[in-house]
Protein backbone atom coordinates (compact mmCIF):
# COMPACT_ATOMS: atom_id res chain seq x y z
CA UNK A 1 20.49 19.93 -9.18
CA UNK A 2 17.38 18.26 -7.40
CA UNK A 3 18.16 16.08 -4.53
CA UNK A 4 16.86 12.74 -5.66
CA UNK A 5 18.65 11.54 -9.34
CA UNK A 6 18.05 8.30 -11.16
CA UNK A 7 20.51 7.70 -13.37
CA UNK A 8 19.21 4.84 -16.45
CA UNK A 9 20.15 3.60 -20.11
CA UNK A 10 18.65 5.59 -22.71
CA UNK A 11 19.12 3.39 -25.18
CA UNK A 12 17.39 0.10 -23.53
CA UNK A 13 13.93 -0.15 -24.13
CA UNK A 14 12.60 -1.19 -20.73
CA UNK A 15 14.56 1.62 -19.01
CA UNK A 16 13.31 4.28 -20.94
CA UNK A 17 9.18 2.99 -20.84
CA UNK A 18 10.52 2.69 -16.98
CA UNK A 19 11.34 6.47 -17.48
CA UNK A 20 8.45 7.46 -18.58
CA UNK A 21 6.19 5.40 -16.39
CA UNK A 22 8.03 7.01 -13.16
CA UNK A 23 7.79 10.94 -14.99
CA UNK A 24 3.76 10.00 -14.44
CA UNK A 25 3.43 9.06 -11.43
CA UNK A 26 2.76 12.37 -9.09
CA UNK A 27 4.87 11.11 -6.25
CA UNK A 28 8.00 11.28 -8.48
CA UNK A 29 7.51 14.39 -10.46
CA UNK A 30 10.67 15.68 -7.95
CA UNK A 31 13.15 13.19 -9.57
CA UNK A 32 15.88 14.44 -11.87
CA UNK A 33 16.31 11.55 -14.81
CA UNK A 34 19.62 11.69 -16.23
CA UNK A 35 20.98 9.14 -18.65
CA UNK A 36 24.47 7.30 -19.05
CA UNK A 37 26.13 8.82 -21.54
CA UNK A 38 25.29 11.95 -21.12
CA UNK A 39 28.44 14.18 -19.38
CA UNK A 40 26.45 14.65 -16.15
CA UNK A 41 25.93 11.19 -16.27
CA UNK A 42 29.30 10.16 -16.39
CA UNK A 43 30.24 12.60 -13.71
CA UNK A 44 27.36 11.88 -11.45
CA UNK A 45 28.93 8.25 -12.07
CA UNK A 46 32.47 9.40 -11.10
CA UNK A 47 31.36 11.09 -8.05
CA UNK A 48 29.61 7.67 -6.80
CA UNK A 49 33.20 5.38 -7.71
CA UNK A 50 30.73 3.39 -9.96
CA UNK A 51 31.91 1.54 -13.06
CA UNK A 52 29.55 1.48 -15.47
CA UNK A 53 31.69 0.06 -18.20
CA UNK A 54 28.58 -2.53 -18.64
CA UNK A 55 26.08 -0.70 -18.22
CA UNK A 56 23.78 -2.98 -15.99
CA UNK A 57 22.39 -1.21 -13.29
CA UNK A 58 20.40 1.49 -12.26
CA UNK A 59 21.42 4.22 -9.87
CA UNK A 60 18.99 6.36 -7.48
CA UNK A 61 20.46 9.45 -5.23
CA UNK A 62 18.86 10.41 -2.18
CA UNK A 63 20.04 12.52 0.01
CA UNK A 64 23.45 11.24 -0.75
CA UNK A 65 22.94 8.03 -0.77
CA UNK A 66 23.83 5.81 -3.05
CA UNK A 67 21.27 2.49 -4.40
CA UNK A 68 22.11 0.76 -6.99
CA UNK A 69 20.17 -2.36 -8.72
CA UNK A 70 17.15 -3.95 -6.89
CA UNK A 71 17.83 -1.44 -3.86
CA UNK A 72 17.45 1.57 -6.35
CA UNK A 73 14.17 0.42 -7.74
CA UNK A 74 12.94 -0.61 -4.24
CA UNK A 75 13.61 2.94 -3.41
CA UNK A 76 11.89 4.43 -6.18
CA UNK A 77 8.80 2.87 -5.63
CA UNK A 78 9.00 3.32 -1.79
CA UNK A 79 9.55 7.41 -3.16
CA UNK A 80 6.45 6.90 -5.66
CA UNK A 81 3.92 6.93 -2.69
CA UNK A 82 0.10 5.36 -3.04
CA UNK A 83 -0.05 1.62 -4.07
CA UNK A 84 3.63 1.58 -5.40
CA UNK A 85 5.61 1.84 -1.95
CA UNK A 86 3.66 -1.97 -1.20
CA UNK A 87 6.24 -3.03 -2.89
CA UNK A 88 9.06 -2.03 -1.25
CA UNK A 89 7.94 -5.37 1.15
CA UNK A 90 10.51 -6.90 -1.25
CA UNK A 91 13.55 -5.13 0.89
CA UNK A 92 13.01 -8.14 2.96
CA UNK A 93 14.42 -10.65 0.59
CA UNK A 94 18.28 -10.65 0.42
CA UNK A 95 19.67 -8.39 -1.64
CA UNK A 96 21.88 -11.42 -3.40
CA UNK A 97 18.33 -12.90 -4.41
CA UNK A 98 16.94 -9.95 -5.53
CA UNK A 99 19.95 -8.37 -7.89
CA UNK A 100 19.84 -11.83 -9.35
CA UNK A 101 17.04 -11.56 -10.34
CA UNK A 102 17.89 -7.89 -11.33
CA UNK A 103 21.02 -8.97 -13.27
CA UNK A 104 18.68 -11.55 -15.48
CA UNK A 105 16.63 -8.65 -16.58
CA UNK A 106 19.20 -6.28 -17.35
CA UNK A 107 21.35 -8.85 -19.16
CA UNK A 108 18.41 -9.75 -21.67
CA UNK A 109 17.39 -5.95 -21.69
CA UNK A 110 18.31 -5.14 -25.29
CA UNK A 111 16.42 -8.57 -26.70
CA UNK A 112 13.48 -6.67 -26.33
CA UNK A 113 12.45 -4.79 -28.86
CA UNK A 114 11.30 -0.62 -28.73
């Protein structure tokens, strides 16, 4: 198993164009995508004490470590390298400001259409 693991929604469209986008980009071709429902998924899930009964949130290991939400994607772009990691300026706004607007995305997530 690689080191560094996101774990997404297969079946929301913006995940899995997020997916896809990230398998491009060269400073991510290390990361190990593994979805939801699939059984090492859930037990990548269990191992982290995560519910994921809603499914709402991305998850990124590194190195043990744990990110879910706004600090996971912060985290993969910091990982992507080039232009991308700019945007991991955003760490400085509060995490409680950030997952909000997190949460308002991945609550609407399946209104969008494939």
């Amino acid at each position: 198993m690689k080191s560094s693991i996101v774990i997404y929604d297969q079946n929301c469209a913006i995940c899995t164009a997020t997916v896809a986008f990230l398998k491009k980009r060269e400073g991510l071709t290390s990361l190990e995508y593994v979805a939801y429902d699939t059984y090492e998924g859930k037990k990548l899930l269990d191992l982290c004490s995560l519910d994921f009964s809603l499914e709402q949130y991305i998850v990124f290991i590194k190195e043990q470590k744990v990110f879910v939400k706004s600090g996971a994607v912060l985290e993969i772009l910091k990982e992507a390298g080039g232009l991308w990691c700019i945007l991991y300026i955003f760490k400085v706004v509060p995490s409680p400001i950030r997952d909000f607007v997190y949460n308002f995305i991945a609550k609407n997530r399946y209104n969008i259409k494939k």
